[in-house]
C-alpha atoms as a PDB file:
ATOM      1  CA  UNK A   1       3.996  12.790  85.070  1.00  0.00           C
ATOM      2  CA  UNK A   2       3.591  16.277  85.721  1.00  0.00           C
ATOM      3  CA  UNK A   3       0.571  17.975  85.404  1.00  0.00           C
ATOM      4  CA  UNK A   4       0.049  22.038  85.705  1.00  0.00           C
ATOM      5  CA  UNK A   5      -3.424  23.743  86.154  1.00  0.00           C
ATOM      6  CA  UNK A   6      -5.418  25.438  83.193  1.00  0.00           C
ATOM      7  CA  UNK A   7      -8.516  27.517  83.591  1.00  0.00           C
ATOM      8  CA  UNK A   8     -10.246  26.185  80.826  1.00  0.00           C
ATOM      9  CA  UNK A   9     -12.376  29.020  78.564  1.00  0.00           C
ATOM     10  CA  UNK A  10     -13.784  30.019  75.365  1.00  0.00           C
ATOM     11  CA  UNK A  11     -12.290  32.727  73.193  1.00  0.00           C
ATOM     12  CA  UNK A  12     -13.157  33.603  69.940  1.00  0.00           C
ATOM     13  CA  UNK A  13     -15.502  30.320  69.628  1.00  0.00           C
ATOM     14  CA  UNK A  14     -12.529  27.774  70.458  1.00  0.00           C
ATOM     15  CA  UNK A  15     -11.561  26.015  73.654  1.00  0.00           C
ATOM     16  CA  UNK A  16      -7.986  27.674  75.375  1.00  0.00           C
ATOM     17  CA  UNK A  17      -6.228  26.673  78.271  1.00  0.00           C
ATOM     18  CA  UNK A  18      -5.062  29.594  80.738  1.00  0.00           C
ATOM     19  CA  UNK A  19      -2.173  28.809  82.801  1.00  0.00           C
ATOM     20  CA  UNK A  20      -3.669  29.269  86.068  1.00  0.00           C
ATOM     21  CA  UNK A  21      -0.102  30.618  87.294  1.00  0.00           C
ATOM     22  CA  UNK A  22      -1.157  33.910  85.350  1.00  0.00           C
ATOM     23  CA  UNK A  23      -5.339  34.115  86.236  1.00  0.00           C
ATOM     24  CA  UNK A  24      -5.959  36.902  89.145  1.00  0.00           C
ATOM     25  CA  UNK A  25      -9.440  36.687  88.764  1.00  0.00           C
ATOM     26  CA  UNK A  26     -12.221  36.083  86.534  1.00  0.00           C
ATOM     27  CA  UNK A  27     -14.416  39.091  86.332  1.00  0.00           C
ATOM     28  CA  UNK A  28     -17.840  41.025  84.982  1.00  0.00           C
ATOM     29  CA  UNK A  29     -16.495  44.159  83.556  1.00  0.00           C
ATOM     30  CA  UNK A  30     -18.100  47.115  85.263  1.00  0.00           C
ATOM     31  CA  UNK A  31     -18.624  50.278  83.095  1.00  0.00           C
ATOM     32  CA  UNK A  32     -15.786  49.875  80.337  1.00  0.00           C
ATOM     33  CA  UNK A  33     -14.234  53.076  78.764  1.00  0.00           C
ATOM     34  CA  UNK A  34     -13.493  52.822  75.476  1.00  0.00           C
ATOM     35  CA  UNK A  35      -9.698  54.802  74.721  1.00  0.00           C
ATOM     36  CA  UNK A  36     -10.543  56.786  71.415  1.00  0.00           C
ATOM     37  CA  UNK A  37      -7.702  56.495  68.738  1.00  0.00           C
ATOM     38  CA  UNK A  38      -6.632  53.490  70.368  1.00  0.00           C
ATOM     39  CA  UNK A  39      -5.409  50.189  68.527  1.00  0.00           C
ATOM     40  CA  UNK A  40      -8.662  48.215  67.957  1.00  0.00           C
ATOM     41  CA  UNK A  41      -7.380  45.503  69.886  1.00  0.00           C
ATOM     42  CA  UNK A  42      -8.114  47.388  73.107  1.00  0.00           C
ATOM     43  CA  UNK A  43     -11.500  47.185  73.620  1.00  0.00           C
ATOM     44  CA  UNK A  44     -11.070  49.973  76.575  1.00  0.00           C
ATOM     45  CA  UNK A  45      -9.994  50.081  79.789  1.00  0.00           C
ATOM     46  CA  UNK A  46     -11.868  49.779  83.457  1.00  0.00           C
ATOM     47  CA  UNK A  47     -11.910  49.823  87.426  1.00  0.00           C
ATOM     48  CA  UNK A  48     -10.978  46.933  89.423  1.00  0.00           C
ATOM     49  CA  UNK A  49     -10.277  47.328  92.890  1.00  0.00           C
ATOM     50  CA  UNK A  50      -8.784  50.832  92.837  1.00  0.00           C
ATOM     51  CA  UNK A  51      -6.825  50.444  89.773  1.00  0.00           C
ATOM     52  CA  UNK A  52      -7.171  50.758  86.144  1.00  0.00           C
ATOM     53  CA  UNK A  53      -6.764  48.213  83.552  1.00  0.00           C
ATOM     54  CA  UNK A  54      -6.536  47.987  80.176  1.00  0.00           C
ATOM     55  CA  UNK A  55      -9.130  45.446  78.359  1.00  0.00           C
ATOM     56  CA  UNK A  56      -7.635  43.236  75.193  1.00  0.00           C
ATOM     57  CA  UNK A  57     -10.043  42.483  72.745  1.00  0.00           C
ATOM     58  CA  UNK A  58      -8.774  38.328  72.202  1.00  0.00           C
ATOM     59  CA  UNK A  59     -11.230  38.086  69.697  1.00  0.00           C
ATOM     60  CA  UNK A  60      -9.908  41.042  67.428  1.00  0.00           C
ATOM     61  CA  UNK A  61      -6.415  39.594  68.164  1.00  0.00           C
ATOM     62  CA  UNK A  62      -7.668  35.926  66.493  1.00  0.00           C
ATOM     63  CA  UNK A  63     -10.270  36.893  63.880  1.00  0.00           C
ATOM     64  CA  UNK A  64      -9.891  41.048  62.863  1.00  0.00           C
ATOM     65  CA  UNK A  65     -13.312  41.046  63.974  1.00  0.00           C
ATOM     66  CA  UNK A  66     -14.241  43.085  67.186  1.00  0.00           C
ATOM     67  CA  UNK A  67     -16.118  42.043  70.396  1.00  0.00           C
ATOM     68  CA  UNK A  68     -17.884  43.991  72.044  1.00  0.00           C
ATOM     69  CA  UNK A  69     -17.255  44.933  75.632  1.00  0.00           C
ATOM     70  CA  UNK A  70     -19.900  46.323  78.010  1.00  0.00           C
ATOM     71  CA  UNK A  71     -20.948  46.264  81.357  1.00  0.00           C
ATOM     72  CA  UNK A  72     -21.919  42.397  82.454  1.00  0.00           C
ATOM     73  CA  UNK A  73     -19.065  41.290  79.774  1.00  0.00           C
ATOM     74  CA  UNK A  74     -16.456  38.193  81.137  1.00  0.00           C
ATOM     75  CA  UNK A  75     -12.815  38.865  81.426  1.00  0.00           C
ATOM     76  CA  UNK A  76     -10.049  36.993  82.794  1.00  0.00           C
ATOM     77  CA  UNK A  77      -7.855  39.088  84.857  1.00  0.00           C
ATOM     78  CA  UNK A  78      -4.155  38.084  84.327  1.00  0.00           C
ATOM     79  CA  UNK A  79      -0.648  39.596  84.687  1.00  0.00           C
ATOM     80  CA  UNK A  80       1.763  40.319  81.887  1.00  0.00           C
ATOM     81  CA  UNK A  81       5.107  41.674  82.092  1.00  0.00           C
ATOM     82  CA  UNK A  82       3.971  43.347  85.476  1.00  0.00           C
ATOM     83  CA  UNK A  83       0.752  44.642  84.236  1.00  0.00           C
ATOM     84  CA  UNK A  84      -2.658  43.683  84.705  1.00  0.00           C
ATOM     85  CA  UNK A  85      -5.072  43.380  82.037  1.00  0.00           C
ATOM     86  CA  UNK A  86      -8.200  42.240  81.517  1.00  0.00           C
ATOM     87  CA  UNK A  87      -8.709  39.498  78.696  1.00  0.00           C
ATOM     88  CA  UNK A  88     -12.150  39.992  77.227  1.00  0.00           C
ATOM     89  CA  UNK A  89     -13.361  35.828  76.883  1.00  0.00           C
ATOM     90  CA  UNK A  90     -16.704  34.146  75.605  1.00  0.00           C
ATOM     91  CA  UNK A  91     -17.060  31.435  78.540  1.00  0.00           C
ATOM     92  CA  UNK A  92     -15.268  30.307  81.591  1.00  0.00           C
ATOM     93  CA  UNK A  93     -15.393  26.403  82.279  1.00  0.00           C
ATOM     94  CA  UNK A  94     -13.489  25.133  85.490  1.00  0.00           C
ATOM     95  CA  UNK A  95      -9.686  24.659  86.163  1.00  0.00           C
ATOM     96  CA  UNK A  96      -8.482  21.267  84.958  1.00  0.00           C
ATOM     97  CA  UNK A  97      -4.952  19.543  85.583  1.00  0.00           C
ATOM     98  CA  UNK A  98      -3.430  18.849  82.221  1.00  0.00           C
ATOM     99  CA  UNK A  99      -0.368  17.114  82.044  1.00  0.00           C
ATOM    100  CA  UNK A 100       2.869  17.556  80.314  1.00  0.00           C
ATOM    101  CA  UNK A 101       2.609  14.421  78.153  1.00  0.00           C
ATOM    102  CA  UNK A 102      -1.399  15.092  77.260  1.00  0.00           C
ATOM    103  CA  UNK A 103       0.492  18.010  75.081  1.00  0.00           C
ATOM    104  CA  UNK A 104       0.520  17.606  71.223  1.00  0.00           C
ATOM    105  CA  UNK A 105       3.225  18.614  69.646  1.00  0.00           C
ATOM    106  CA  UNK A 106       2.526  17.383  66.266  1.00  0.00           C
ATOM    107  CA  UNK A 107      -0.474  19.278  66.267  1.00  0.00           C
ATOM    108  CA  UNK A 108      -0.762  22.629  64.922  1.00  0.00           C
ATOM    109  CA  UNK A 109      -3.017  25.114  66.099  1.00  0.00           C
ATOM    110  CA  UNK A 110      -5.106  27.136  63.236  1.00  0.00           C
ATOM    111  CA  UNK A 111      -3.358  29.863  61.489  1.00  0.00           C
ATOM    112  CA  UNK A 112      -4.916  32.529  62.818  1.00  0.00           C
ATOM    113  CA  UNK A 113      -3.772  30.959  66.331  1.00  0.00           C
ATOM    114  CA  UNK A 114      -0.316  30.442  65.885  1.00  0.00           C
ATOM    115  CA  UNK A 115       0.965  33.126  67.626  1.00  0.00           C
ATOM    116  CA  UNK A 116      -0.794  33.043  70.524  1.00  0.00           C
ATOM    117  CA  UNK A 117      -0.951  29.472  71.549  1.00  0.00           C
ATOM    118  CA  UNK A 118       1.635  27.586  73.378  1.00  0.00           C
ATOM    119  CA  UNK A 119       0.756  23.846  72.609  1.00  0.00           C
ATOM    120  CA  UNK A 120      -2.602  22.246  71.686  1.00  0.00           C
ATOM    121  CA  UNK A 121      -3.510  19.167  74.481  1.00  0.00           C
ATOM    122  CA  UNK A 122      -5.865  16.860  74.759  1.00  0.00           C
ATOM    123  CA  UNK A 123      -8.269  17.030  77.276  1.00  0.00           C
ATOM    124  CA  UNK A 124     -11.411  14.894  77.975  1.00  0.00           C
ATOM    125  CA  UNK A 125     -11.043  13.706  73.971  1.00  0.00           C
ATOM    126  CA  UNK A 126     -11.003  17.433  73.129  1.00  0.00           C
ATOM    127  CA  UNK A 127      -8.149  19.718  71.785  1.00  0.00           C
ATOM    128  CA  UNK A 128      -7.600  22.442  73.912  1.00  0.00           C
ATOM    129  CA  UNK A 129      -5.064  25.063  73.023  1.00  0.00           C
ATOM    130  CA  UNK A 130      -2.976  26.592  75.347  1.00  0.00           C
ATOM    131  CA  UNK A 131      -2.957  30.122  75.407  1.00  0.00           C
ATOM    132  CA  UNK A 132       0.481  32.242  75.471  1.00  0.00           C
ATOM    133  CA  UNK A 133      -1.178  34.993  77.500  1.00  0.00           C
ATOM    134  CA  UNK A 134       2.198  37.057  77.246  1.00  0.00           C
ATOM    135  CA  UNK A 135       1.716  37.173  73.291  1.00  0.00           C
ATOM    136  CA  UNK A 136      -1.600  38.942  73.607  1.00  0.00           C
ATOM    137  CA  UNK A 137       0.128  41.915  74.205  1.00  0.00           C
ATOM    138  CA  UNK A 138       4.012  41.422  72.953  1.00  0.00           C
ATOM    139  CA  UNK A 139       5.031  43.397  70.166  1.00  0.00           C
ATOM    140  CA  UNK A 140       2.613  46.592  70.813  1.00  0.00           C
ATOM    141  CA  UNK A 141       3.713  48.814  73.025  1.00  0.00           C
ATOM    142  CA  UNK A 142       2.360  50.832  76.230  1.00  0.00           C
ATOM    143  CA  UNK A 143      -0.694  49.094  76.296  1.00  0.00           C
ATOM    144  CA  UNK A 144      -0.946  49.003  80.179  1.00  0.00           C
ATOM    145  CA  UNK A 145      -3.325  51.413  81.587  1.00  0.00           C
END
C-alpha cells in the first residue's frame, strides 16, 4: 500500500489535505498589500524572503465570501505552475501519511468543492478532502506576483 504525505489544514471551516510535495512553508503573513481592482479572490500580495507573492483568498474561492488577510494571518506557501503563492488557511494540523486505498472514490465532495478537491479520504474516522492546489489558480490568468 502506498501512502503519500498530506499537511492536514482547515480552509473555509472544512478539513483538506495538502500534498506535502507542493507545501514550501507554512507562514504568518507579514504586512499584506491589498492589489486594488484586483479579482476578489486575491486577497493581496506580500514579502517572503526577498520575493513577492501573491495571496489567494481559498475561502472566497469555496464560499463567495471574503477572508480577511492581515498581518499575523496563516498561509500555506506552495508552488503552482512555477509560481509561489501564498494560500490564505484557517488552521494548520500536522502532516499525516494517507494512503492510496484510504481514498473514497464514491464519495463526493460538496458542491461548492468540486473543483478544487482531488479525492475525499478517510483519515482517523474523518473525511478529509484533498485539495487540488493547482485549481486554486487554473483558469484566471497572471495571478503570480
Amino acid at each position: 500500500m502506498s501512502n503519500k504525505l498530506y499537511l492536514m489544514a482547515d480552509l473555509a471551516g472544512s478539513r483538506v489535505a495538502i500534498d506535502s510535495r507542493h507545501v514550501e512553508s507554512i507562514v504568518h503573513l507579514p504586512d499584506v498589500v491589498p492589489v486594488p481592482m484586483c479579482d476578489p479572490s486575491i486577497a493581496g500580495i506580500f514579502a517572503l524572503r526577498s520575493r513577492v507573492l501573491t495571496l489567494i483568498d481559498t475561502q472566497f474561492l469555496i464560499t463567495g465570501v471574503q477572508q480577511p488577510a492581515h498581518k499575523g494571518t496563516l498561509a500555506v506557501v506552495t508552488e503552482i505552475a512555477g509560481h509561489q503563492y501564498g494560500l490564505l488557511v484557517d488552521k494548520v494540523h500536522d502532516v499525516v501519511p494517507i494512503a492510496i486505498a484510504q481514498a473514497e472514490s464514491n464519495i463526493l465532495p460538496p458542491t461548492a468543492w468540486n473543483r478544487y478537491v482531488d479525492q475525499v479520504a478517510a483519515h482517523q474516522g474523518e473525511l478529509v478532502m484533498i485539495l487540488k492546489t493547482e485549481a486554486l489558480v487554473s483558469g484566471q490568468p497572471a495571478l503570480a506576483a
